[in-house]
PDB file of N, CA and C in Angstrom:
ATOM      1  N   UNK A   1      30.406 -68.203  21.821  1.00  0.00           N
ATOM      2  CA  UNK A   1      29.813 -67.558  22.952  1.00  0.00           C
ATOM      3  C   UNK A   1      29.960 -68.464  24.173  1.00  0.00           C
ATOM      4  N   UNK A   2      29.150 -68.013  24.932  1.00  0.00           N
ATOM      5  CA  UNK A   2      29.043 -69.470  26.159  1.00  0.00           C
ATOM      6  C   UNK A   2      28.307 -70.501  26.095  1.00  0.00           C
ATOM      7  N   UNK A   3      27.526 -70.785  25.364  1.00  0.00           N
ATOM      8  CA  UNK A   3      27.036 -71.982  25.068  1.00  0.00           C
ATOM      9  C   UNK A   3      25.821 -71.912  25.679  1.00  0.00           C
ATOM     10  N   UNK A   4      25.229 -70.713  25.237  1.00  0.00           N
ATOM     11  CA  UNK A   4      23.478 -70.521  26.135  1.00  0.00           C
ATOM     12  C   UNK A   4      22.773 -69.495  25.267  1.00  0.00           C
ATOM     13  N   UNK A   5      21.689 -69.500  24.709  1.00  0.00           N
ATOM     14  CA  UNK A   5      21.045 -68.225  24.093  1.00  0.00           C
ATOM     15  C   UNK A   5      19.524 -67.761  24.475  1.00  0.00           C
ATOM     16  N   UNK A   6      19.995 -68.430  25.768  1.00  0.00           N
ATOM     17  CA  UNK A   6      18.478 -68.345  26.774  1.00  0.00           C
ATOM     18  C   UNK A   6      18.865 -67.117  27.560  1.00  0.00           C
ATOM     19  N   UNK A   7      17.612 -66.478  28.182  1.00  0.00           N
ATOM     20  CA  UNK A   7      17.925 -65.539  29.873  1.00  0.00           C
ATOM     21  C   UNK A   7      16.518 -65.734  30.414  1.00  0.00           C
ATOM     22  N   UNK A   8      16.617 -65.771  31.578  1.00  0.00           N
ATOM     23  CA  UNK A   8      15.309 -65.680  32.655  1.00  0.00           C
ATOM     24  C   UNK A   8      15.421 -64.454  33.282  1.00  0.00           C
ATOM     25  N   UNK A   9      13.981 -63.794  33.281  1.00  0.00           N
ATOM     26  CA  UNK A   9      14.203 -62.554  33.552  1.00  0.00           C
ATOM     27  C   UNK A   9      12.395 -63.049  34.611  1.00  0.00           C
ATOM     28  N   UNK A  10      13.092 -62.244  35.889  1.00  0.00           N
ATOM     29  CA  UNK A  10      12.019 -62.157  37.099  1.00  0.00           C
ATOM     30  C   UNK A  10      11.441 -61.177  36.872  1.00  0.00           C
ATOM     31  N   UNK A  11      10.003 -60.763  37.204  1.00  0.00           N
ATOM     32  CA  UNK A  11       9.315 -59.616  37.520  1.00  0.00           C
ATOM     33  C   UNK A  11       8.457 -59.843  38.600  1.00  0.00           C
ATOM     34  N   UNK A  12       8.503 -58.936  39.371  1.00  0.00           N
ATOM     35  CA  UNK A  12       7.705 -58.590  40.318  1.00  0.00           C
ATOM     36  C   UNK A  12       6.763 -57.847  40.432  1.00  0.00           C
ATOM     37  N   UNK A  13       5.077 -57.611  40.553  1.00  0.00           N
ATOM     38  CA  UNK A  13       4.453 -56.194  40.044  1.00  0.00           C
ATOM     39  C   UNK A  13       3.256 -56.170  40.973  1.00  0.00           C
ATOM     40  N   UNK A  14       2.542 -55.301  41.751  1.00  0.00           N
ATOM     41  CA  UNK A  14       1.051 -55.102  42.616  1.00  0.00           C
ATOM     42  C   UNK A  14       0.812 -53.793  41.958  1.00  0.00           C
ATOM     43  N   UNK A  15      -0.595 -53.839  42.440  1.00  0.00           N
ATOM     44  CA  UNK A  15      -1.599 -52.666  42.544  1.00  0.00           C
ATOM     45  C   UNK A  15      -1.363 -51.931  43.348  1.00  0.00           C
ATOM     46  N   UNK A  16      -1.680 -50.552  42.873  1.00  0.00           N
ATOM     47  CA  UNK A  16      -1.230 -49.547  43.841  1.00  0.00           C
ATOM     48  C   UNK A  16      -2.454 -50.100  44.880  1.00  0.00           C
ATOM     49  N   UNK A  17      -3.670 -50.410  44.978  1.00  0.00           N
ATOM     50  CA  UNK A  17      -4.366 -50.882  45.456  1.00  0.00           C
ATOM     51  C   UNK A  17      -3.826 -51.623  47.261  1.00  0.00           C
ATOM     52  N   UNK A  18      -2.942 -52.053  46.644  1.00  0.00           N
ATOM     53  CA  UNK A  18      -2.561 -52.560  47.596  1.00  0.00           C
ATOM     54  C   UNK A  18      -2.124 -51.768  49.011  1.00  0.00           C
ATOM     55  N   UNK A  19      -1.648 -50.319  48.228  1.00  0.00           N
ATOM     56  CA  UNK A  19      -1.151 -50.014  49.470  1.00  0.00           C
ATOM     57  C   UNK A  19      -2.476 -49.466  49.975  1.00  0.00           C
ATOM     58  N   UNK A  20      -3.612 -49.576  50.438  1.00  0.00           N
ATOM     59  CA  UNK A  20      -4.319 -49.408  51.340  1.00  0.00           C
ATOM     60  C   UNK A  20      -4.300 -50.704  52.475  1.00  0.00           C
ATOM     61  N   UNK A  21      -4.440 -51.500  52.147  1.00  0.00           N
ATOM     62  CA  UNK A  21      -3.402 -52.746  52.997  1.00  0.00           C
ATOM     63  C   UNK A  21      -2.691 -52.349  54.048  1.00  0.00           C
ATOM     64  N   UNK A  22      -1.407 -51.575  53.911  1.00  0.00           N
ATOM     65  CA  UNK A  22      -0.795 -51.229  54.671  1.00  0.00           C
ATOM     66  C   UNK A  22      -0.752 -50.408  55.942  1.00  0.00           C
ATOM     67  N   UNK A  23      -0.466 -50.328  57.064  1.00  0.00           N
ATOM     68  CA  UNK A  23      -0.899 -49.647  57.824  1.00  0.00           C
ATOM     69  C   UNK A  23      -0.073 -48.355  57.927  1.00  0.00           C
ATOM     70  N   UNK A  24      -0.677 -47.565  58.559  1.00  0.00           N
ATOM     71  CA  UNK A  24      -0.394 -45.757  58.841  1.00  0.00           C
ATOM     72  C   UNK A  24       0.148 -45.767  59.530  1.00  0.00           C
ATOM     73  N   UNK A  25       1.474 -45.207  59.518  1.00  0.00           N
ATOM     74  CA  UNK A  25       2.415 -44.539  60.960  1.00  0.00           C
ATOM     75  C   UNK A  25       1.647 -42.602  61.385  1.00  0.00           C
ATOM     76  N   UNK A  26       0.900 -42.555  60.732  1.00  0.00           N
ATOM     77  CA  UNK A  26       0.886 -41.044  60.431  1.00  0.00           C
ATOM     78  C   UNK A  26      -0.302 -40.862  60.831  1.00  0.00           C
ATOM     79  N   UNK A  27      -0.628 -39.909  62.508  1.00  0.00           N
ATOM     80  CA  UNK A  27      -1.735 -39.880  63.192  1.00  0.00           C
ATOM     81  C   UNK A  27      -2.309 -38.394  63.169  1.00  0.00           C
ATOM     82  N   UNK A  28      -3.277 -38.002  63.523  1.00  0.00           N
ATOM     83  CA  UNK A  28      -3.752 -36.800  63.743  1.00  0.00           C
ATOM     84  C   UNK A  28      -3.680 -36.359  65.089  1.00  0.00           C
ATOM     85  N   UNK A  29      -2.544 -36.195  65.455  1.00  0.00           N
ATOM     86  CA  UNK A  29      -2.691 -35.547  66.974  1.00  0.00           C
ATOM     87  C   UNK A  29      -1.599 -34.734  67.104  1.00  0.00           C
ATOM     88  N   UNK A  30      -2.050 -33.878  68.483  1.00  0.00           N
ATOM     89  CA  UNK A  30      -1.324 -33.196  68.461  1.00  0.00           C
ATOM     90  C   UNK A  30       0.335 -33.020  68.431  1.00  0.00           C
ATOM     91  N   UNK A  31       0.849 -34.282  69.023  1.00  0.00           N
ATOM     92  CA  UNK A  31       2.144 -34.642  69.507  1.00  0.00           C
ATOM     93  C   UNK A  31       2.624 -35.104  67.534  1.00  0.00           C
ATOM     94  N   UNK A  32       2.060 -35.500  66.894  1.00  0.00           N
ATOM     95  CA  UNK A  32       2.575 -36.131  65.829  1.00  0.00           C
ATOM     96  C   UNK A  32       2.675 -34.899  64.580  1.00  0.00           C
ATOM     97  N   UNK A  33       1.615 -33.741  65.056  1.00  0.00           N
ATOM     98  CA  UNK A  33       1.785 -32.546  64.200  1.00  0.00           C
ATOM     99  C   UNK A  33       2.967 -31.706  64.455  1.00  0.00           C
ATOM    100  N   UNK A  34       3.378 -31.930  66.031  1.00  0.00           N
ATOM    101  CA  UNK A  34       4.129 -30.944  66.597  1.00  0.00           C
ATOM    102  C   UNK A  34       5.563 -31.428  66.100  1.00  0.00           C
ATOM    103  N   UNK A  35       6.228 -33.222  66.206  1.00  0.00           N
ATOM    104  CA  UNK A  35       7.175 -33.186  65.338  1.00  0.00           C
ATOM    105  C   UNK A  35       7.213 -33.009  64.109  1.00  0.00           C
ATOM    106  N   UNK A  36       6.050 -32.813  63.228  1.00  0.00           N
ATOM    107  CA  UNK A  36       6.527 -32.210  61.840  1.00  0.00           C
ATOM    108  C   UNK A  36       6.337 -30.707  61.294  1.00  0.00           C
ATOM    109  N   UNK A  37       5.433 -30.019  62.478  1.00  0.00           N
ATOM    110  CA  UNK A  37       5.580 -28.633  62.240  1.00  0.00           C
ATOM    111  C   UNK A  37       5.542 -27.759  63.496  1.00  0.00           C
ATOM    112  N   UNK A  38       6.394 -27.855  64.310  1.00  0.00           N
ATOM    113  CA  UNK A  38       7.003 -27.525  65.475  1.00  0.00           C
ATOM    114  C   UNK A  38       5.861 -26.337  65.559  1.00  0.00           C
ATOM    115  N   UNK A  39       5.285 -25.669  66.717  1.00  0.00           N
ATOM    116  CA  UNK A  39       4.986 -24.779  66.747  1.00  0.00           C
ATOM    117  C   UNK A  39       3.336 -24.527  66.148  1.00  0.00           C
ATOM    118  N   UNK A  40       2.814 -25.250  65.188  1.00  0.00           N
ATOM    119  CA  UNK A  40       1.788 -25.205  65.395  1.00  0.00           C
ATOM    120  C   UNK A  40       0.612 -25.692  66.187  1.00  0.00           C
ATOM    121  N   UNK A  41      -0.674 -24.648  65.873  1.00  0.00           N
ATOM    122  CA  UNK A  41      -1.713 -25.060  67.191  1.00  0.00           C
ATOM    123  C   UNK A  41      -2.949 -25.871  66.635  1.00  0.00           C
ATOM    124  N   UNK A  42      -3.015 -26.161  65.215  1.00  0.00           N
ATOM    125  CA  UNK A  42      -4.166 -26.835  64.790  1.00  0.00           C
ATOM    126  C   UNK A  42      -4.652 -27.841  65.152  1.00  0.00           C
ATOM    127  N   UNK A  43      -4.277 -28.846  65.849  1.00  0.00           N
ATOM    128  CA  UNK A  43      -4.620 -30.182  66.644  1.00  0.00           C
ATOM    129  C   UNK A  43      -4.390 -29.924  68.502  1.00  0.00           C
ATOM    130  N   UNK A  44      -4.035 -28.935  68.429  1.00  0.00           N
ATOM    131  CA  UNK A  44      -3.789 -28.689  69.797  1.00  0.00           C
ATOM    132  C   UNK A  44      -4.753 -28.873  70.764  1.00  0.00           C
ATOM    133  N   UNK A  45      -6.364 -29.014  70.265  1.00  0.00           N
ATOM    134  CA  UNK A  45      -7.521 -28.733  71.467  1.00  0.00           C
ATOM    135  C   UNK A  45      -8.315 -30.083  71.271  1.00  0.00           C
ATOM    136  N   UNK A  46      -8.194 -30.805  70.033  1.00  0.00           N
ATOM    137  CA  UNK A  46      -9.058 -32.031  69.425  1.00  0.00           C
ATOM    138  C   UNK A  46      -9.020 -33.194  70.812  1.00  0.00           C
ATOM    139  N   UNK A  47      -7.526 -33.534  71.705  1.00  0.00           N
ATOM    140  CA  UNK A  47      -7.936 -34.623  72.560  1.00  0.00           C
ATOM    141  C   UNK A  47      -9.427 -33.717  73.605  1.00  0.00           C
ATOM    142  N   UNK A  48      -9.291 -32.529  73.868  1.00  0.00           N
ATOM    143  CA  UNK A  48     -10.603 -31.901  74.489  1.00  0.00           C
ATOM    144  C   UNK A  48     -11.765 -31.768  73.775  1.00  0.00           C
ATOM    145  N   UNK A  49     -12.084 -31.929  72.837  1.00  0.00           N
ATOM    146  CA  UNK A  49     -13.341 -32.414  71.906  1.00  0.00           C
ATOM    147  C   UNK A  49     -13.567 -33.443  71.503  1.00  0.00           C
ATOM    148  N   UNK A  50     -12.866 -34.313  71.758  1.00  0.00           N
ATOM    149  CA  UNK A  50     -13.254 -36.002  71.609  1.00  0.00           C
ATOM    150  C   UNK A  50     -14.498 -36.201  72.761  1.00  0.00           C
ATOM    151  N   UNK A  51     -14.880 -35.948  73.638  1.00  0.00           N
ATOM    152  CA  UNK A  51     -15.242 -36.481  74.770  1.00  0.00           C
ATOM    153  C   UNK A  51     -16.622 -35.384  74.584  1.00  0.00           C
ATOM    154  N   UNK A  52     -16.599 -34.187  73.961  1.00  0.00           N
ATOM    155  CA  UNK A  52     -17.843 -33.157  74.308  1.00  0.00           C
ATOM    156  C   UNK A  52     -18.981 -33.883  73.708  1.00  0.00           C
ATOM    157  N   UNK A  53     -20.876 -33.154  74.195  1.00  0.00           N
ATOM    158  CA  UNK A  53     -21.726 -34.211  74.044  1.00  0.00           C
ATOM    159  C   UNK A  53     -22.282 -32.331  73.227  1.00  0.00           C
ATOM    160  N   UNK A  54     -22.787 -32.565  72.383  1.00  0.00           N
ATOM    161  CA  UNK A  54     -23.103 -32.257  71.376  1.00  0.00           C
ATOM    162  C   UNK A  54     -24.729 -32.393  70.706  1.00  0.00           C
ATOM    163  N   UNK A  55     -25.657 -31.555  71.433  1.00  0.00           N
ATOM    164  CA  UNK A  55     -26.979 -32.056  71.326  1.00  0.00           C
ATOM    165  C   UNK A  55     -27.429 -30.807  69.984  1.00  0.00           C
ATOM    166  N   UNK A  56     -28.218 -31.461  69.016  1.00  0.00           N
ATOM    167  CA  UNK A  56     -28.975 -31.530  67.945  1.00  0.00           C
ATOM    168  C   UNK A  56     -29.729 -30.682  68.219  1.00  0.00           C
ATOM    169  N   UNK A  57     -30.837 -29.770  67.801  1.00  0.00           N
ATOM    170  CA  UNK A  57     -32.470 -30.115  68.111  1.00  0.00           C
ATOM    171  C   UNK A  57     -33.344 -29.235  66.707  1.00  0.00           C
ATOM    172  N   UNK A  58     -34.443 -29.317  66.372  1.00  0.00           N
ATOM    173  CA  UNK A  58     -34.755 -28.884  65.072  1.00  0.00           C
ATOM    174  C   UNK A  58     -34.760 -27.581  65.310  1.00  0.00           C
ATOM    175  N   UNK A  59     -35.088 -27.203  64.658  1.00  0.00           N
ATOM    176  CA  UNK A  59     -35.163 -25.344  64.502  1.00  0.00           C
ATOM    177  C   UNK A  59     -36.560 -25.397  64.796  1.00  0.00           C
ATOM    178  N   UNK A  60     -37.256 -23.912  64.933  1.00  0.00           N
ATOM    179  CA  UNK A  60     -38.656 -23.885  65.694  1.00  0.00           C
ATOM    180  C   UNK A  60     -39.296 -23.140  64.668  1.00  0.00           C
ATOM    181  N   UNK A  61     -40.781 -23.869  64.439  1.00  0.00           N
ATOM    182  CA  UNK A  61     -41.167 -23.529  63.211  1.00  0.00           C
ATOM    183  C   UNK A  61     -41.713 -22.568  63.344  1.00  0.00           C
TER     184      UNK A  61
END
């Protein structure tokens, strides 16, 4: 043979865990919905509801 009856063998291995680590290219807005589904309106109004004030109050007994 060649004069060896050894092998080294590498492994490499993570947790899927890990990929929370990683950061997101992938946003919720409208411009980022529109290149992947041209034409729809579902995020279309959200930058105009970021900002609305939204008051609570109990119900009347």
């Amino acid at each position: 043979m060649y004069g060896s009856d050894t092998a080294t063998v590498t492994l490499t291995a993570e947790s899927r865990l890990r990929d929370l680590e990683r950061p997101r290219t992938k946003r919720y807005t409208d411009a980022d919905q529109q290149s992947r589904y041209h034409g729809d309106k579902g995020l279309e109004y959200i930058p105009s509801m970021q900002d609305k004030q939204i008051i609570l109050s109990r119900a009347p007994e």
